[in-house]
Protein backbone atom coordinates (compact mmCIF):
# COMPACT_ATOMS: atom_id res chain seq x y z
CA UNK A 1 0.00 0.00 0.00
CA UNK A 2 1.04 3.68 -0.70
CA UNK A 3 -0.04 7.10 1.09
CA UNK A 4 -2.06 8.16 -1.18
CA UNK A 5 -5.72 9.83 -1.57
CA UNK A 6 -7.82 8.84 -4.68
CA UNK A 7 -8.74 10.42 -7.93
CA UNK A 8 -12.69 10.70 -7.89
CA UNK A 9 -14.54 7.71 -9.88
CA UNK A 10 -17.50 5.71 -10.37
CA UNK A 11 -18.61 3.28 -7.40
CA UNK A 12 -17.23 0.04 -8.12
CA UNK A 13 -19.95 -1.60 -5.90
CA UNK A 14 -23.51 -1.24 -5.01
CA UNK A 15 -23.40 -2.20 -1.13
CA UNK A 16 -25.70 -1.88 1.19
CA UNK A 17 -24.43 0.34 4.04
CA UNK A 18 -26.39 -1.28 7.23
CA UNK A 19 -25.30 -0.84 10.86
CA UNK A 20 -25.87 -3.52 13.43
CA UNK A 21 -29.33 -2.42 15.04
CA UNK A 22 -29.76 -0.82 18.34
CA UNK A 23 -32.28 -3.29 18.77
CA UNK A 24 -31.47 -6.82 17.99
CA UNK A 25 -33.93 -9.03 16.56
CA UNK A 26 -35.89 -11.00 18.84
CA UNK A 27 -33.33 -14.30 19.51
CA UNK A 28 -30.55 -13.02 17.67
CA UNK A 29 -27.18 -14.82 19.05
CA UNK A 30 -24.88 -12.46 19.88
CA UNK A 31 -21.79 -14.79 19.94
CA UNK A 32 -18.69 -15.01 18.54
CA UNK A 33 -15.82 -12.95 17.49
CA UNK A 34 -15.85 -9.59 15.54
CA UNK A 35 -14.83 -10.32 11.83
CA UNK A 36 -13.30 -7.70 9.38
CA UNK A 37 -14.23 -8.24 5.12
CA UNK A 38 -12.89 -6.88 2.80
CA UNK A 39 -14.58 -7.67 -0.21
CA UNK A 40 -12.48 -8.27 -3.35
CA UNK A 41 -12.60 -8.70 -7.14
CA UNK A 42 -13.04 -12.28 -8.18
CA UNK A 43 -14.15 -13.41 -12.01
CA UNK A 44 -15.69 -11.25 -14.24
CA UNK A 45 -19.25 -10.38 -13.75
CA UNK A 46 -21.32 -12.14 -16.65
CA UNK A 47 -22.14 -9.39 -19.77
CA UNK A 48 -26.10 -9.68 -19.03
CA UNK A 49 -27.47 -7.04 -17.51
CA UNK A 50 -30.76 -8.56 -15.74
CA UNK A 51 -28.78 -11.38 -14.14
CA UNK A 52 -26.16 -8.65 -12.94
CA UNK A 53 -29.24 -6.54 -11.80
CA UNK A 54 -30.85 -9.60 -10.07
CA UNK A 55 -27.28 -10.86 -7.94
CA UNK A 56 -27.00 -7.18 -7.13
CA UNK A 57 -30.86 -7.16 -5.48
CA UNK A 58 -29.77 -10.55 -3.79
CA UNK A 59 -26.70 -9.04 -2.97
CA UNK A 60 -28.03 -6.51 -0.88
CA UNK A 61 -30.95 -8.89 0.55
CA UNK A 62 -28.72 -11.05 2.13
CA UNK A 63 -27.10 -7.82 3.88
CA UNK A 64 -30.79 -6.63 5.19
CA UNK A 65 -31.12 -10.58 6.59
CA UNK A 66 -27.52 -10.55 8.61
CA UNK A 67 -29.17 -7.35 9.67
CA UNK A 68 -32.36 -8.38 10.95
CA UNK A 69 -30.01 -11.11 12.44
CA UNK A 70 -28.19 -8.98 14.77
CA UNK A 71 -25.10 -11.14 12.80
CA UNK A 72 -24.51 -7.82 10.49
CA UNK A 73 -22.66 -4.24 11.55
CA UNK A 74 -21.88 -2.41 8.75
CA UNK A 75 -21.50 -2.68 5.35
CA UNK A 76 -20.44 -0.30 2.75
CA UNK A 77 -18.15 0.27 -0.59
CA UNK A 78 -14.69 1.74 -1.03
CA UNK A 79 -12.51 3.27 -4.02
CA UNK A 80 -9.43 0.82 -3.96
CA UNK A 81 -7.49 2.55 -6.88
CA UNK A 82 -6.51 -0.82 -7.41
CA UNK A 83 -9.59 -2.18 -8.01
CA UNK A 84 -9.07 -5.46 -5.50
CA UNK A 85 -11.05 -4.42 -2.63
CA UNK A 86 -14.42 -3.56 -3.47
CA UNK A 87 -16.34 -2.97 -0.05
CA UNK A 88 -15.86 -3.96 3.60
CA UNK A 89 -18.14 -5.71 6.05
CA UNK A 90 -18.01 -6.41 9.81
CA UNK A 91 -20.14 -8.92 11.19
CA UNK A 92 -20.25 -11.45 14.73
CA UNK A 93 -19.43 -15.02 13.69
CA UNK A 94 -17.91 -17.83 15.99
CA UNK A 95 -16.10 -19.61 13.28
CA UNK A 96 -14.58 -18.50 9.53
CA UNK A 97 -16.95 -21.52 8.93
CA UNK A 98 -20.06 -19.99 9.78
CA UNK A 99 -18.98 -16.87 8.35
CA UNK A 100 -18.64 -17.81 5.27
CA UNK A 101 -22.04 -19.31 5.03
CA UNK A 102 -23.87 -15.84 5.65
CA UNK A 103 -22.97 -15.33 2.23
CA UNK A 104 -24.05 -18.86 0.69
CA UNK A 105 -27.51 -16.81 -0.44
CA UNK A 106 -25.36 -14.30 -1.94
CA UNK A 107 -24.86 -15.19 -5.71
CA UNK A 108 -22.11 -12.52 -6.31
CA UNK A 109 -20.15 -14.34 -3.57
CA UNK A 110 -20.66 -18.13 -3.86
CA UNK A 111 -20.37 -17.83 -7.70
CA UNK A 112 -16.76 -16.16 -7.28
CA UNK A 113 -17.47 -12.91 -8.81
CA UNK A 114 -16.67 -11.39 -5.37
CA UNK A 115 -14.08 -12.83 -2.89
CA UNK A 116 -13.98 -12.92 0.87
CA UNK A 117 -10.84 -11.66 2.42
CA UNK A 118 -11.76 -12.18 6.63
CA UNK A 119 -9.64 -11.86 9.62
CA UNK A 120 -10.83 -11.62 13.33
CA UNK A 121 -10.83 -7.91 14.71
CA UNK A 122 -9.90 -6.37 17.90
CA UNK A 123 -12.19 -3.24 18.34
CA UNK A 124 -10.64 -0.36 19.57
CA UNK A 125 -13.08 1.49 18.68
CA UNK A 126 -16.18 0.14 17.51
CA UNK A 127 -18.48 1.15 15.11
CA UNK A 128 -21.46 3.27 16.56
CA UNK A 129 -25.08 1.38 16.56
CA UNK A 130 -27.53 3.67 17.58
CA UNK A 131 -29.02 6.53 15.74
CA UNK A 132 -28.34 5.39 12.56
CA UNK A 133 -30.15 6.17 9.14
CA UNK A 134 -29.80 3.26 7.57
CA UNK A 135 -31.66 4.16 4.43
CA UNK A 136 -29.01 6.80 3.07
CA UNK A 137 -24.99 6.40 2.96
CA UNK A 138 -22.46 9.11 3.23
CA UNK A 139 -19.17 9.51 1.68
CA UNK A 140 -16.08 9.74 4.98
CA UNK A 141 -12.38 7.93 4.60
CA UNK A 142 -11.05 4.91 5.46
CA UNK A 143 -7.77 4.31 6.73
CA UNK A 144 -5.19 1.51 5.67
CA UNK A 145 -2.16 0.34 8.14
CA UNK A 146 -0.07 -1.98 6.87
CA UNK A 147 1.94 -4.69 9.21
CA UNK A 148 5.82 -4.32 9.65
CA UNK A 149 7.45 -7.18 8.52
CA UNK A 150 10.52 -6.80 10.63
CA UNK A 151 10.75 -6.52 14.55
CA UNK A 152 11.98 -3.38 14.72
CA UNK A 153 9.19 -2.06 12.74
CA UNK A 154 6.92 -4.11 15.00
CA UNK A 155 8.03 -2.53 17.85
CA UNK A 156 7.13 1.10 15.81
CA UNK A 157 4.16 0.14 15.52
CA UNK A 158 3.14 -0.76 19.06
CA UNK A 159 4.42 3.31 19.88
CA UNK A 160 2.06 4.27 16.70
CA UNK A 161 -1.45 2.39 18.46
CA UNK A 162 -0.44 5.19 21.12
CA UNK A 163 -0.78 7.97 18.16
CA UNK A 164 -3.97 6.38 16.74
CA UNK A 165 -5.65 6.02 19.79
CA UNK A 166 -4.91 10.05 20.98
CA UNK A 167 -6.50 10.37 17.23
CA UNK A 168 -9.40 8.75 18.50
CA UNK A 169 -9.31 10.67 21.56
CA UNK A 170 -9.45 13.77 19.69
CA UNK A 171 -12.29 12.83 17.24
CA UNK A 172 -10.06 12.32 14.29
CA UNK A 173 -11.27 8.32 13.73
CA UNK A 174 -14.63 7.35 14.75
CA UNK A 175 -14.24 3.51 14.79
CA UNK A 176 -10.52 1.80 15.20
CA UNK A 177 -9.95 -1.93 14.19
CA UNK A 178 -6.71 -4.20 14.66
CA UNK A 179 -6.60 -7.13 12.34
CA UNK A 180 -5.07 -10.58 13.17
CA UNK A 181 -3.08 -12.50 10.58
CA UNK A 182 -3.32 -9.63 7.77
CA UNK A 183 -1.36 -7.56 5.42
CA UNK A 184 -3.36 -4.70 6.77
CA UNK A 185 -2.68 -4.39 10.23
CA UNK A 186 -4.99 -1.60 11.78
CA UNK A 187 -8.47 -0.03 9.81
CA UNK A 188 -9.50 3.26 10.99
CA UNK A 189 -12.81 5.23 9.26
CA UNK A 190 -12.49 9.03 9.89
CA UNK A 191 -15.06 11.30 10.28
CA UNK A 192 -15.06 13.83 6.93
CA UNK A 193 -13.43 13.82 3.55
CA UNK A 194 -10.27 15.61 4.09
CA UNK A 195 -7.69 13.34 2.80
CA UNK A 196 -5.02 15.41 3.32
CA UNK A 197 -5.51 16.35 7.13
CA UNK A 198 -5.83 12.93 7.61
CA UNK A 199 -2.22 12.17 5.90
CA UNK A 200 -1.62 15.36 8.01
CA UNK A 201 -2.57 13.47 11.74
CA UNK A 202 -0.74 10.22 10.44
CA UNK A 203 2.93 11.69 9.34
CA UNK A 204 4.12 10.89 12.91
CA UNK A 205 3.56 7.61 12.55
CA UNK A 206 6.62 5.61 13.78
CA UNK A 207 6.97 2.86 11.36
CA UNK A 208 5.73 4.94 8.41
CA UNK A 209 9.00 4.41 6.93
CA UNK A 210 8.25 0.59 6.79
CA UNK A 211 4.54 0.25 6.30
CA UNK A 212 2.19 1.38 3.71
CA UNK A 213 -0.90 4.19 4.96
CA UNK A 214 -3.77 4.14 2.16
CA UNK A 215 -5.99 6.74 2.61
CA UNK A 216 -9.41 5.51 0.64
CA UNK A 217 -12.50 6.64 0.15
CA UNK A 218 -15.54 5.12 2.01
CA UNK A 219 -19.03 5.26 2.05
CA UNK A 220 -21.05 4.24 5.16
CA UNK A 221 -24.57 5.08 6.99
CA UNK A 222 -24.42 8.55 8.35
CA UNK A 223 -23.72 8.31 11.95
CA UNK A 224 -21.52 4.81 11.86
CA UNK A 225 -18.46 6.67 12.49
CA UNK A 226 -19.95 9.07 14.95
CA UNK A 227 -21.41 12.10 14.92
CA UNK A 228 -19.42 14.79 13.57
């Protein structure tokens, strides 16, 4: 990954942005461990239209059933310049098992024209749940930390958590992840657009000088990253 902000362009994905409700639906298990998705480009997407149309509807069905689930919460796309990450979704699962087969309904997924990309997550921040217009999304950024692949840079790291966290502190992020067993170490979604205060808050960084910082654009419920 590079620091770098992105160049405006079409939504690559039609997502439903839901947050997990303030209410859970009546038996819901709440269970299991917090699970970070990135959704990624698989095969090509067939060249017929209605069928497209159609996985897209069951697409974002199988979204509103997690949600009535109390399994979903949050789902929404980003603009990977790359093109390989297409959305993200965070959801309550006790095994990868049973995570993957949420999205057995889901033809975009099961047929491999998207691909699941999951790792447990330590909140250290969490997403907020209540208050939420679930109806609309809103363009903010997300925020890309890769993992050092040296000790040294490991041990930068642990001093930069103490730099994200006084950004949450100060309202900067509005929800703070740490991945296990990624490329992508730590996921942060800011509050606003401004790419550049963002890079701005994140120079200090310690291990900067080993790690990528992507600076992407998001688009979520109004209200999952906090009020602003």
């Amino acid at each position: 990954m590079r620091r770098r902000d992105l160049a405006a362009a079409p939504l690559a994905l039609a997502c439903a942005a839901l947050p997990w409700p303030a209410a859970r639906a009546a038996g819901a298990d709440d269970g299991g461990d917090t699970w970070f998705i990135f959704l990624e480009t698989g095969r090509p997407t067939p060249d017929d239209p209605p069928a497209v149309q159609a996985m897209q509807r069951g697409h974002i069905d199988n979204f509103k059933r997690l949600f009535a689930a109390g399994r979903l919460q949050a789902a929404g796309p980003l603009q990977d310049p790359s093109r390989n990450k297409r959305g993200i979704v965070v959801v309550r699962a006790a095994s990868h098992d049973q995570l993957i087969g949420y999205f057995e309904p889901d033809a975009y997924v099961r047929e491999g024209y998207m691909r699941i990309n999951a790792v447990r997550a330590t909140p250290r921040q969490p997403l907020n749940t209540e208050g939420i217009d679930a109806t609309r999304i809103e363009e903010v950024r997300i925020v890309l930390i890769g993992r050092p692949a040296t000790p040294a840079g490991a041990e930068a790291a642990a001093a930069g958590q103490r730099l994200l966290q006084s950004l949450v502190d100060r309202g900067t992020f509005g929800a703070w992840y740490t991945l296990a067993d990624s490329p992508v170490a730590e996921v942060l979604l800011a509050r606003g657009t401004d790419s550049a205060a963002l890079e701005a808050s994140l120079a200090p960084y310690p291990s900067a000088g080993e790690v990528g910082i992507a600076v992407w654009r998001q688009w979520i419920s109004p209200g999952v990253v906090g009020p602003r």
